[in-house]
Protein backbone atom coordinates (compact mmCIF):
# COMPACT_ATOMS: atom_id res chain seq x y z
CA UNK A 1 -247.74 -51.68 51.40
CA UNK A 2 -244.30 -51.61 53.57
CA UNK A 3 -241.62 -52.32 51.66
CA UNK A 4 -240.20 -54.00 54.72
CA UNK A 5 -241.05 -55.01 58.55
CA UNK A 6 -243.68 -56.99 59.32
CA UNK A 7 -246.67 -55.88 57.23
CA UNK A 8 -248.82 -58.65 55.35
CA UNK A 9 -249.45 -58.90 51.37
CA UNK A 10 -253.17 -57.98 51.39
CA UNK A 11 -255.65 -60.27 49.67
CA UNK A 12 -259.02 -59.45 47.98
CA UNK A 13 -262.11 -61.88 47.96
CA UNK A 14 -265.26 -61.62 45.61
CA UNK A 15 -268.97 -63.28 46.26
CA UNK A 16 -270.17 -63.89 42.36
CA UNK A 17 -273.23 -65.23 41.50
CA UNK A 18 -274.88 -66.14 38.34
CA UNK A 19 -278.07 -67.26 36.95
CA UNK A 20 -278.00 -69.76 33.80
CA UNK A 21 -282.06 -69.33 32.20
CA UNK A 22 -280.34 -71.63 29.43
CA UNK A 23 -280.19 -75.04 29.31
CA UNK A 24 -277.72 -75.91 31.53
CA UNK A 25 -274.25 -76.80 29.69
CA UNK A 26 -271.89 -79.86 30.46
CA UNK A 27 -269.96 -79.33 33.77
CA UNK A 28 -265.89 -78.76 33.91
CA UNK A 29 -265.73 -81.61 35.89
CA UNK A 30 -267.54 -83.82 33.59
CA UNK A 31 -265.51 -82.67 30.63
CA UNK A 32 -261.86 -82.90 32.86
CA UNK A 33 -262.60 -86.17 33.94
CA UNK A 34 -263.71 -87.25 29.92
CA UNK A 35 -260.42 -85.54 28.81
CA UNK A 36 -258.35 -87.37 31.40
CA UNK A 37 -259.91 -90.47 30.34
CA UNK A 38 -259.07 -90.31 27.14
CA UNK A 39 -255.44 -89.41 27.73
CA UNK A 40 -255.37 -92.28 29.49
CA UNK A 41 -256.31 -94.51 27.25
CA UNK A 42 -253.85 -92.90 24.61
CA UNK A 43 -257.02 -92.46 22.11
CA UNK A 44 -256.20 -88.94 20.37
CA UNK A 45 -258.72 -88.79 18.28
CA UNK A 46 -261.41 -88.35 21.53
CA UNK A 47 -259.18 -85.97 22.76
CA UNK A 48 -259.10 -83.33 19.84
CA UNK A 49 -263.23 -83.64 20.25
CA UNK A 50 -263.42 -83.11 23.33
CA UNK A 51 -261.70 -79.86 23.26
CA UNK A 52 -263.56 -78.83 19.77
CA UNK A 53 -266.53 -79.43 22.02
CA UNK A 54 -264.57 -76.52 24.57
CA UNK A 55 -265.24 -74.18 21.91
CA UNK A 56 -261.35 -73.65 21.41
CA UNK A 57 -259.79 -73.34 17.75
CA UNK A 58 -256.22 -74.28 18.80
CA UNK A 59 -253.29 -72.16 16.44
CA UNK A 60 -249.88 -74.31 15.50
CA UNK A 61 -246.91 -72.51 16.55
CA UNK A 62 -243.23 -72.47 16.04
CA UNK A 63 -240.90 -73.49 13.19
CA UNK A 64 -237.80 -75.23 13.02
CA UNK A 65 -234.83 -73.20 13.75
CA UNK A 66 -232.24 -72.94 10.51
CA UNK A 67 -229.36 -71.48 13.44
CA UNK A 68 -226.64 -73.31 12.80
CA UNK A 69 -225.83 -74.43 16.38
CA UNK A 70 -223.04 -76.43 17.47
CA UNK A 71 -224.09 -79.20 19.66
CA UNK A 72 -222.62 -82.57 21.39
CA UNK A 73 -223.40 -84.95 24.19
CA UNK A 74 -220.09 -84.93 26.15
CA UNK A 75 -218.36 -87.71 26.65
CA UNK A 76 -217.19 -87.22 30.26
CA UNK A 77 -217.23 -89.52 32.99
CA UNK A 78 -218.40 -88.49 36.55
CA UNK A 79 -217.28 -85.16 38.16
CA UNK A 80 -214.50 -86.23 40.57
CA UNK A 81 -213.75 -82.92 41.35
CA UNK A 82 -214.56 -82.82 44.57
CA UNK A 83 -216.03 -80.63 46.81
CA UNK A 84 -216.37 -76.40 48.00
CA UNK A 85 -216.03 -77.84 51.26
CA UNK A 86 -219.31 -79.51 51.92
CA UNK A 87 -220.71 -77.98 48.06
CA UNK A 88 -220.69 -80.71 45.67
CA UNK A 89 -218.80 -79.22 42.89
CA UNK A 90 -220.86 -79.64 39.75
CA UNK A 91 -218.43 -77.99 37.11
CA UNK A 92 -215.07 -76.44 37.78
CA UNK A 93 -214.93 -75.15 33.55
CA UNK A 94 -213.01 -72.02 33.29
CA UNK A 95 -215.80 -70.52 31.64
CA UNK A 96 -218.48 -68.60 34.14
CA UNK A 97 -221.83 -70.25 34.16
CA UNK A 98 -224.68 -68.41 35.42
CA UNK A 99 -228.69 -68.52 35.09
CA UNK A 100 -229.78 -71.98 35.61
CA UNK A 101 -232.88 -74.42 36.63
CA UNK A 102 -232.63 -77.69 37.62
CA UNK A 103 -235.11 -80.58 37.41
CA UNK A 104 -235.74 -84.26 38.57
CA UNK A 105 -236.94 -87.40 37.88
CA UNK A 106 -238.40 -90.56 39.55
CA UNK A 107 -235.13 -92.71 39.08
CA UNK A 108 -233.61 -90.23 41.31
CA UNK A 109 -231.61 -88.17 38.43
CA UNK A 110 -231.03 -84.51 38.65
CA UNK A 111 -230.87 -82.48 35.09
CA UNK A 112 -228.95 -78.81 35.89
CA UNK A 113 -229.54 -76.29 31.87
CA UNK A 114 -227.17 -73.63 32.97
CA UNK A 115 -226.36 -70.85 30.89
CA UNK A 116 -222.20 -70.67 29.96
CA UNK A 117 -219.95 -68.07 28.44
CA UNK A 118 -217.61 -69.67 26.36
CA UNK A 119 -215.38 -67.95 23.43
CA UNK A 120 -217.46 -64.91 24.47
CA UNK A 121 -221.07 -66.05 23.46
CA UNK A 122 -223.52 -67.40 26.10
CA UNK A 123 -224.09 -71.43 25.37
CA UNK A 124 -225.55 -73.45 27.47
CA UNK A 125 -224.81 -76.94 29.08
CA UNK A 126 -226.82 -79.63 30.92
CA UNK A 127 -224.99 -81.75 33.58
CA UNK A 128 -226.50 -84.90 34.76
CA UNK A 129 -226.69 -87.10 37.98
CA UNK A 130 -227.66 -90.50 38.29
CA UNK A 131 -226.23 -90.65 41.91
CA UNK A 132 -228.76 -88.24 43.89
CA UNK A 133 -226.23 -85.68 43.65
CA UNK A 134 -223.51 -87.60 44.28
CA UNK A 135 -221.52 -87.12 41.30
CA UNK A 136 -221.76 -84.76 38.08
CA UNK A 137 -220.99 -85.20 34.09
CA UNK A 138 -221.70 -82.63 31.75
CA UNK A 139 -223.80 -84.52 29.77
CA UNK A 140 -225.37 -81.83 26.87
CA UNK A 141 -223.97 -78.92 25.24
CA UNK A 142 -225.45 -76.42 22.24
CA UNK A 143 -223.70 -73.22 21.14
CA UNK A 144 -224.82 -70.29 18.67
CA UNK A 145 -222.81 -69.05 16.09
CA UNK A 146 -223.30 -65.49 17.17
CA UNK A 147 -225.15 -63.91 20.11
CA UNK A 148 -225.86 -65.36 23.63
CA UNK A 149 -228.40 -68.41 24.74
CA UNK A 150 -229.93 -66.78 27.81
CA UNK A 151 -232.96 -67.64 30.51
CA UNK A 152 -232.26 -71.86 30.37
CA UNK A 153 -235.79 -73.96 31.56
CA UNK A 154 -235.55 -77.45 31.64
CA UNK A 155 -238.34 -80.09 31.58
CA UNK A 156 -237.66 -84.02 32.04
CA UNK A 157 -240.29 -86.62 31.63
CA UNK A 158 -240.17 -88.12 35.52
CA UNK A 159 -240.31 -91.58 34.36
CA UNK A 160 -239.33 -91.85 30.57
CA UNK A 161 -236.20 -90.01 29.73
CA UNK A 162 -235.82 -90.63 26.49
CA UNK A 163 -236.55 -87.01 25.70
CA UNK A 164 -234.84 -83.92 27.31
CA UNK A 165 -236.50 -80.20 26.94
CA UNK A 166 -234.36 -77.66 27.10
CA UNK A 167 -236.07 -73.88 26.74
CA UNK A 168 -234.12 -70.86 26.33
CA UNK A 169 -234.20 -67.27 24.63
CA UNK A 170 -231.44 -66.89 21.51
CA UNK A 171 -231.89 -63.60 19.32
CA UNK A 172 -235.03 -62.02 20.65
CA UNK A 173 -236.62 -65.52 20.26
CA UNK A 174 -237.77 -68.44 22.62
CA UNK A 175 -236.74 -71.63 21.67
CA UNK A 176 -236.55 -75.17 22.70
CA UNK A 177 -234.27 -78.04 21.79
CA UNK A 178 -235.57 -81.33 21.84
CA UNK A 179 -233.05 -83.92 22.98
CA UNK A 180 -233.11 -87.51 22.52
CA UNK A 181 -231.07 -89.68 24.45
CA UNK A 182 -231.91 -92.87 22.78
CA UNK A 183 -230.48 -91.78 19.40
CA UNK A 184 -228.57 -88.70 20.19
CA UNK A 185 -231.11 -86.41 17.82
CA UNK A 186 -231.03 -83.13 18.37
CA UNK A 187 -234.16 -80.60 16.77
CA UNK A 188 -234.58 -76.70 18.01
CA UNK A 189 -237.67 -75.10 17.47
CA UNK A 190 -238.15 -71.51 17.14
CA UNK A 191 -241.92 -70.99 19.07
CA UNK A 192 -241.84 -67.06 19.08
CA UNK A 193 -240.08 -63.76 19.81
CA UNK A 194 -238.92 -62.88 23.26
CA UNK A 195 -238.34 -59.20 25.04
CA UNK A 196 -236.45 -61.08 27.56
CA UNK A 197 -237.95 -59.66 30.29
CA UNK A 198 -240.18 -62.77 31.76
CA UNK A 199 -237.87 -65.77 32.17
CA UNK A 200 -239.60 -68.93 29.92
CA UNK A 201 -240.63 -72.21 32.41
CA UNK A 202 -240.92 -75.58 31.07
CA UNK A 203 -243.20 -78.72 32.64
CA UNK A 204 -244.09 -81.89 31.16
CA UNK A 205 -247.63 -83.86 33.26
CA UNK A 206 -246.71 -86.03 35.75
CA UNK A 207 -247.03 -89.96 34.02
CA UNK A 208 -250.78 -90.79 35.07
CA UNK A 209 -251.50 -90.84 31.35
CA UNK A 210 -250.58 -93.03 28.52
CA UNK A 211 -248.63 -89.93 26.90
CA UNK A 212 -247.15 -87.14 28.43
CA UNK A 213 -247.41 -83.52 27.13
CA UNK A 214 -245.03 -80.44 27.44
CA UNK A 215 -246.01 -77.06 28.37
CA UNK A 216 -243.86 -73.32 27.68
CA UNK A 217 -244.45 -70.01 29.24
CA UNK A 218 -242.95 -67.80 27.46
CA UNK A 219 -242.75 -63.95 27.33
CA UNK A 220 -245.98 -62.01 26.83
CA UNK A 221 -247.63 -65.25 28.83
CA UNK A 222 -247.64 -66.56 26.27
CA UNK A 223 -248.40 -70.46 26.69
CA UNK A 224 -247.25 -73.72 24.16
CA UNK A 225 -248.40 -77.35 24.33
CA UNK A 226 -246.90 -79.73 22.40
CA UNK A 227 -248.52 -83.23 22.79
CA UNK A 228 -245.73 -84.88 20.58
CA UNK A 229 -242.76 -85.14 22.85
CA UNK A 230 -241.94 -81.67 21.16
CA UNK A 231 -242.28 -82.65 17.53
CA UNK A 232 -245.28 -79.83 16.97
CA UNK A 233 -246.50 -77.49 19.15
CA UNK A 234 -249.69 -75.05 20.16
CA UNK A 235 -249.97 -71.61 20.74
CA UNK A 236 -252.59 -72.24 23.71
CA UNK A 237 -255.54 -69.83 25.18
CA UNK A 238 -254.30 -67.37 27.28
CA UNK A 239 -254.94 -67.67 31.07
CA UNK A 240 -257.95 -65.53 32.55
CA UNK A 241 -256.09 -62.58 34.31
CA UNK A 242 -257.27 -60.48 35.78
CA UNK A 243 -254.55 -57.32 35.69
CA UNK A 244 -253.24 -55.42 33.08
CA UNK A 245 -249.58 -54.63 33.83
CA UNK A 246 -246.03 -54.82 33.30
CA UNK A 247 -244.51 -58.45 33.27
CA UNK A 248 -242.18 -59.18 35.66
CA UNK A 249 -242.10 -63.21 36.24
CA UNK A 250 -243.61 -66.25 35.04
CA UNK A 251 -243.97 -70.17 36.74
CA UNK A 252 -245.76 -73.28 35.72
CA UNK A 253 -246.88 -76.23 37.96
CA UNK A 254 -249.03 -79.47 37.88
CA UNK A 255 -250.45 -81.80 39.61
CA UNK A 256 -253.46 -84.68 39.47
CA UNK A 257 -254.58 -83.05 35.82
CA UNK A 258 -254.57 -79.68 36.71
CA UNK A 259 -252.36 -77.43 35.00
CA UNK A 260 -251.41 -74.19 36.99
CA UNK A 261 -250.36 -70.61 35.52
CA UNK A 262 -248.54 -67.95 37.69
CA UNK A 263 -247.31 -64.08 36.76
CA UNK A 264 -246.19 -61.50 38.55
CA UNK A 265 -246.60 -57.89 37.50
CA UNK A 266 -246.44 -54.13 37.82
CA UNK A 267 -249.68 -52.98 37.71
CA UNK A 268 -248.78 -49.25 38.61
CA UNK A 269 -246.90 -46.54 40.89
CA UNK A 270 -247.84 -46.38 44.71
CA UNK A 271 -245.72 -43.25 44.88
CA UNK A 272 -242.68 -41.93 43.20
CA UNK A 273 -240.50 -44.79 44.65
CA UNK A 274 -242.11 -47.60 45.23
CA UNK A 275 -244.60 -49.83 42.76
CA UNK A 276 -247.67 -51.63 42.72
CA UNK A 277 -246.77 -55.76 42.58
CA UNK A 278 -249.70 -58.12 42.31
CA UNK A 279 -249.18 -61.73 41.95
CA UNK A 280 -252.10 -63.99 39.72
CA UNK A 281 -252.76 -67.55 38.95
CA UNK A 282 -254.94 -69.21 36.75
CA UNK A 283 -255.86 -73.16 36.69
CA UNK A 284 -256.64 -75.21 33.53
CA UNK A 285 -258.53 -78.67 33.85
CA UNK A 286 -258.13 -79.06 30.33
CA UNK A 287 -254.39 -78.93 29.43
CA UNK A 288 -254.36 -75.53 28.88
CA UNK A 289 -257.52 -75.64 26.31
CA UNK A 290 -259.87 -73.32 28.49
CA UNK A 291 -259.34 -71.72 31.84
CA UNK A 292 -260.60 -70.58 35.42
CA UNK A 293 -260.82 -67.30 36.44
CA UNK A 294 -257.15 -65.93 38.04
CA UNK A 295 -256.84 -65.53 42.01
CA UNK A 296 -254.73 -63.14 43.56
CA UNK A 297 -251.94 -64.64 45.56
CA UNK A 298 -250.94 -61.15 47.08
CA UNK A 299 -249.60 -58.26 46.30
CA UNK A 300 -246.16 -59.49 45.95
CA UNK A 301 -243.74 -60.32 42.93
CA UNK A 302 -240.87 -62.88 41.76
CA UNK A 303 -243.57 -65.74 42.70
CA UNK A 304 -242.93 -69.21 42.26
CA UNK A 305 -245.41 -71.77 42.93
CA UNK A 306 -245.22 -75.81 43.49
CA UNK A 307 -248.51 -78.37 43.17
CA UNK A 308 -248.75 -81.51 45.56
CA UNK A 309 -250.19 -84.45 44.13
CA UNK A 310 -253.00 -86.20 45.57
CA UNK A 311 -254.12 -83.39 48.45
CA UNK A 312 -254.80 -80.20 46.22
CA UNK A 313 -252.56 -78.33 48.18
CA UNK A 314 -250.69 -75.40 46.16
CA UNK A 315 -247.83 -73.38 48.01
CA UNK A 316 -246.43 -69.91 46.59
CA UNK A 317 -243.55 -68.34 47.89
CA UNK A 318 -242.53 -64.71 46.94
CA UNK A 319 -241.20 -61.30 47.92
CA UNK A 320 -243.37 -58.83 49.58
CA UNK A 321 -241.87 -55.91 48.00
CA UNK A 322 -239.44 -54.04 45.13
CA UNK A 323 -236.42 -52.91 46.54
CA UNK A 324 -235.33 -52.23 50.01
CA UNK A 325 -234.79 -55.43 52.50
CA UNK A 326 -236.84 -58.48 51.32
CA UNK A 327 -238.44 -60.59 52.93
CA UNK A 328 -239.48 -64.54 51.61
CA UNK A 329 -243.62 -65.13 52.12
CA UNK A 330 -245.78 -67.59 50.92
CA UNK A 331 -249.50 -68.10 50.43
CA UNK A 332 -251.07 -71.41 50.62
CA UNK A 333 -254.23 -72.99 48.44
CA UNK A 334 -255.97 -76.19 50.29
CA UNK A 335 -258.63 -76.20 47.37
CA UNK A 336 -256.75 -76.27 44.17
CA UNK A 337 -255.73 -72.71 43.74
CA UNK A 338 -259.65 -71.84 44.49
CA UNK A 339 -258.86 -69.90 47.79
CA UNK A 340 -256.19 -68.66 48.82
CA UNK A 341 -254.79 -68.08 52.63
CA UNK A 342 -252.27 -65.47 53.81
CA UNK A 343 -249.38 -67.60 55.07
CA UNK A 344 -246.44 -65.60 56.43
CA UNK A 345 -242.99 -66.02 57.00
CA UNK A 346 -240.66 -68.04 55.11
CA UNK A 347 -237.51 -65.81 55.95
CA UNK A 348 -237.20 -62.87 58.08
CA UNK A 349 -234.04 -61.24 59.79
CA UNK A 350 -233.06 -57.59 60.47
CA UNK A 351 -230.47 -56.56 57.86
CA UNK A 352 -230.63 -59.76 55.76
CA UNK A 353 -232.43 -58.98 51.83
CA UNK A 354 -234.47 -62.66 51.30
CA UNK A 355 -234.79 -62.58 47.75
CA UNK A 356 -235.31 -64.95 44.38
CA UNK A 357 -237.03 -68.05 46.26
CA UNK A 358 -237.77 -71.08 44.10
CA UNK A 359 -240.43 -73.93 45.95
CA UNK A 360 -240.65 -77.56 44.63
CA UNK A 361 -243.64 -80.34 46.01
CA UNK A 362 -242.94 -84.09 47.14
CA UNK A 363 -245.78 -86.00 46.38
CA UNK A 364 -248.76 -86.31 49.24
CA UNK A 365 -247.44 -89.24 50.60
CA UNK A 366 -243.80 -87.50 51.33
CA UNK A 367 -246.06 -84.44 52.55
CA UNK A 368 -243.22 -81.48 51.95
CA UNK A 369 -242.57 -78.98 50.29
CA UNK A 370 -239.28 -77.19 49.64
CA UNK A 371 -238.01 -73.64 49.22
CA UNK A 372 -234.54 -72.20 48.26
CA UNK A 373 -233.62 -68.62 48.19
CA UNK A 374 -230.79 -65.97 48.65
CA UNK A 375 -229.96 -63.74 51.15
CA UNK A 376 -227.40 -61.27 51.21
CA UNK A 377 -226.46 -59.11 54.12
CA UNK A 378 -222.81 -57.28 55.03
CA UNK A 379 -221.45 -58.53 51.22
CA UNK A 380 -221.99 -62.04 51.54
CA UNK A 381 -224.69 -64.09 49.69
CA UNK A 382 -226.00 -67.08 50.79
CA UNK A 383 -228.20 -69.79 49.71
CA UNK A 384 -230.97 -70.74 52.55
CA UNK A 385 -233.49 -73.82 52.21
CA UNK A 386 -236.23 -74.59 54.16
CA UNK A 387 -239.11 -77.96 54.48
CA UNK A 388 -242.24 -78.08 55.68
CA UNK A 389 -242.90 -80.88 58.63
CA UNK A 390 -245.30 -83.51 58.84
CA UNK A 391 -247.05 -82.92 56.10
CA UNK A 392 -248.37 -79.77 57.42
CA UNK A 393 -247.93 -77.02 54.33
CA UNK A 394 -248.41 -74.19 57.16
CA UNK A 395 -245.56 -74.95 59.05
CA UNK A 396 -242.48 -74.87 57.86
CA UNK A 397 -239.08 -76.04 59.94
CA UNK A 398 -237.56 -73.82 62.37
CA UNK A 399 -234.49 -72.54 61.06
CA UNK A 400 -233.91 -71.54 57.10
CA UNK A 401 -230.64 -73.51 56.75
CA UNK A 402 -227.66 -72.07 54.89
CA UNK A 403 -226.44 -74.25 51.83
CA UNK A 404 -223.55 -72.82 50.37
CA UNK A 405 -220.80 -73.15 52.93
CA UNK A 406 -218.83 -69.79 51.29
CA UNK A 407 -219.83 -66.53 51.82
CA UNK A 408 -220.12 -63.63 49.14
CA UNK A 409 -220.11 -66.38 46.37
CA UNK A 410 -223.31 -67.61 45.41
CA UNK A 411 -225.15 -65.41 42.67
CA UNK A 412 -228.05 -65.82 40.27
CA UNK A 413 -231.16 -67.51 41.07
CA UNK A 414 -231.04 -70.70 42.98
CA UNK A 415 -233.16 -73.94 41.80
CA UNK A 416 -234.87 -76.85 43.63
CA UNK A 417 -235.65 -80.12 42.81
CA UNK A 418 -237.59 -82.74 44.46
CA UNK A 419 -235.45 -86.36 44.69
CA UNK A 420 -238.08 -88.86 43.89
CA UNK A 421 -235.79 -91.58 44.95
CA UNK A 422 -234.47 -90.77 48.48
CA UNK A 423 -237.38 -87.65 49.60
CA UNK A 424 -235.67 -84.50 50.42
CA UNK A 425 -234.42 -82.44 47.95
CA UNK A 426 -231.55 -81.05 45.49
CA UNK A 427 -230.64 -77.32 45.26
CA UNK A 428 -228.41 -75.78 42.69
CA UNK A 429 -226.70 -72.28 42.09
CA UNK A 430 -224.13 -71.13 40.70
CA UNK A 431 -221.50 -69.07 41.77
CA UNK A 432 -218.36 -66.50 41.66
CA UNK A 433 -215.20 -68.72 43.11
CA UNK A 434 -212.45 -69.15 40.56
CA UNK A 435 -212.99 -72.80 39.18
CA UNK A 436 -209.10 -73.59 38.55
CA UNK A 437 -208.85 -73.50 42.26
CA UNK A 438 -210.97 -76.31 42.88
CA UNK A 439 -209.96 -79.16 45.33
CA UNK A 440 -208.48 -82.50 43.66
């Protein structure tokens, strides 16, 4: 494969067959749509049968974290800090914030976990908007005594935020801190060690059942359910991959019960410079109890994908290749991550490295889908969104706008968030001007 131009991530499809001389067991459709039921009704108890009946013997996971973290919920009122010229300024702290991810929920709030170096240990804050954007508060904060909190995921019920999941890695381990907003309790929960190479992701379902559950992917792949609003959780079955390789990425996505796992990895050397990237993802009809066989997305890496309820339409975006000028793709699914169709473009410009895209789904009546990614070209760094039209997942808007209205600033990973309230979108970064210089 090119590690630039205009070459294609290849794709590989499989005819398999088999013959069942048994009696012929209970379909997955059947037993999703039993499962589902029950969730909906709340009843529990039908739900651990049903996935006894899966065959699965489900492990308990984690432990409560003794760290002796300092935490708060900051009493601050609205950012009115202004602006970066047409960049709402979330936080003008003196201290540099970096990593983040962002997330959204049906009242139209935006939750931003960004990673914060303060009295030279990584903590982490959460700022909050209940204005679309408008305006900012830090609303969260938790530091460690010693070492850095790295890698922040966040995960917000879309309609019940009485609970806040925040994910992140702390000494070697992946943890998550359950915040609620009701009473202002605050629990961490050590779920297992971390080589900090494969960022953790976070999801909670969508509200179509009585009670919501929360889903980790952690390093190794490995995956965590917790079906308490984060009280206990569950070292889940491991997606059927299909490669062996080196992790490189991780995403989670979900959509009308079906529970989505995506990986990137190094699967081996091409020649002495370049690697072999594949892309894989896995679907679960079952809340992560059993699994489909993976399909490839591509050979590609740094994939993120987004689910669209109520059409089965899954979009991936990625990059092509490692190293060299990059270039943004994606791969579309019409038939719940069965198939999968080449795509093409997302971003693609002589001289310009696309790189680190993040995608977010509207629901099927919005019919969009939204990507965010950087480019960087002649030392400046910019961050570049584009929408699909019309509902049509294949055909994106013409131009890949730039957000960020100052060059060479933006750095890290950029994050997108659907705004349930108003359609459209939120996108967050962070980024290298000097905070104290911020406009009144």
């Amino acid at each position: 494969m090119s590690s630039g131009g205009g070459s294609r991530p290849r794709f590989r499809f499989a005819l398999l067959i088999a013959i069942i001389l048994a009696a012929p067991a209970p379909r997955a459709a059947d037993i999703s749509e039993e499962l589902a039921a029950a969730r909906r009704a709340g009843d529990k108890e039908a739900v651990a049968a049903i996935e006894r009946s899966i065959g699965v013997s489900l492990e308990v996971a984690g432990r409560p974290d003794e760290t002796p973290y300092a935490w708060g919920f900051a009493a601050e009122p609205p950012a009115a800090r202004g602006r970066w010229g047409l960049d709402v300024l979330v936080a003008d702290r003196e201290d540099v914030e970096g990593r983040l991810q962002m997330a959204s929920t049906q009242a139209g709030h935006f939750y931003i976990a960004v990673e914060s170096m303060e009295s030279g240990n990584n903590c982490l804050n959460v700022y909050k908007s209940a204005d679309g954007g408008a305006t900012w508060s830090r609303w969260f904060w938790i530091c460690p005594p010693a070492g850095n909190i790295v890698e922040p995921t966040i995960a917000v019920p879309e309609a019940a935020e009485d609970y806040v999941f925040v994910g992140f890695i702390h000494q070697f381990e992946n943890k998550v801190a359950r915040i609620r907003t009701s009473t202002g309790e605050v629990a961490v929960t050590a779920l297992g060690t971390a080589d900090g190479i494969v960022a953790p992701r976070m999801i909670t379902d969508n509200l179509e059942y009585a009670s919501y559950y929360v889903y980790a992917l952690t390093d190794g792949y490995r995956l965590y359910r917790s079906v308490d609003r984060g009280e206990s959780w569950t070292l889940m079955p491991v997606p059927a991959w299909g490669f062996v390789g080196e992790p490189l990425s991780a995403d989670l996505a979900y959509a009308d019960g079906h529970l989505y796992a995506l990986r990137s990895l190094r699967i081996g050397l091409r020649d002495a410079w370049r690697s072999v990237l594949y892309s894989e993802i896995s679907r679960s009809d079952t809340d992560g109890a059993s699994w489909n066989p993976a399909r490839e997305i591509g050979e590609c890496y740094a994939a993120r994908v987004a689910a669209q309820r109520g059409t089965g339409r899954l979009v991936a975006v990625f990059n092509e290749s490692l190293g060299g000028p990059g270039e943004v793709w994606y791969a579309i699914s019409f038939d719940l991550g069965n198939t999968w169709g080449s795509g093409g473009h997302i971003f693609q410009e002589d001289g310009v490295s696309a790189y680190a895209p993040d995608i977010e789904a509207g629901p099927g009546e919005m019919d969009d889908f939204h990507c965010v990614f950087l480019t960087a070209a002649a030392d400046s760094v910019h961050v570049r969104y584009r929408a699909t039209e019309g509902g049509l997942a294949w055909i994106w808007n013409a131009e890949a706008r730039q957000v960020n209205d100052t060059p060479d600033a933006a750095h890290y990973s950029p994050s997108v968030a659907f705004d349930w309230a108003r359609g459209g979108a939120g996108v967050a970064w962070s980024d290298t001007r000097t905070p104290t210089s911020a406009p009144s």
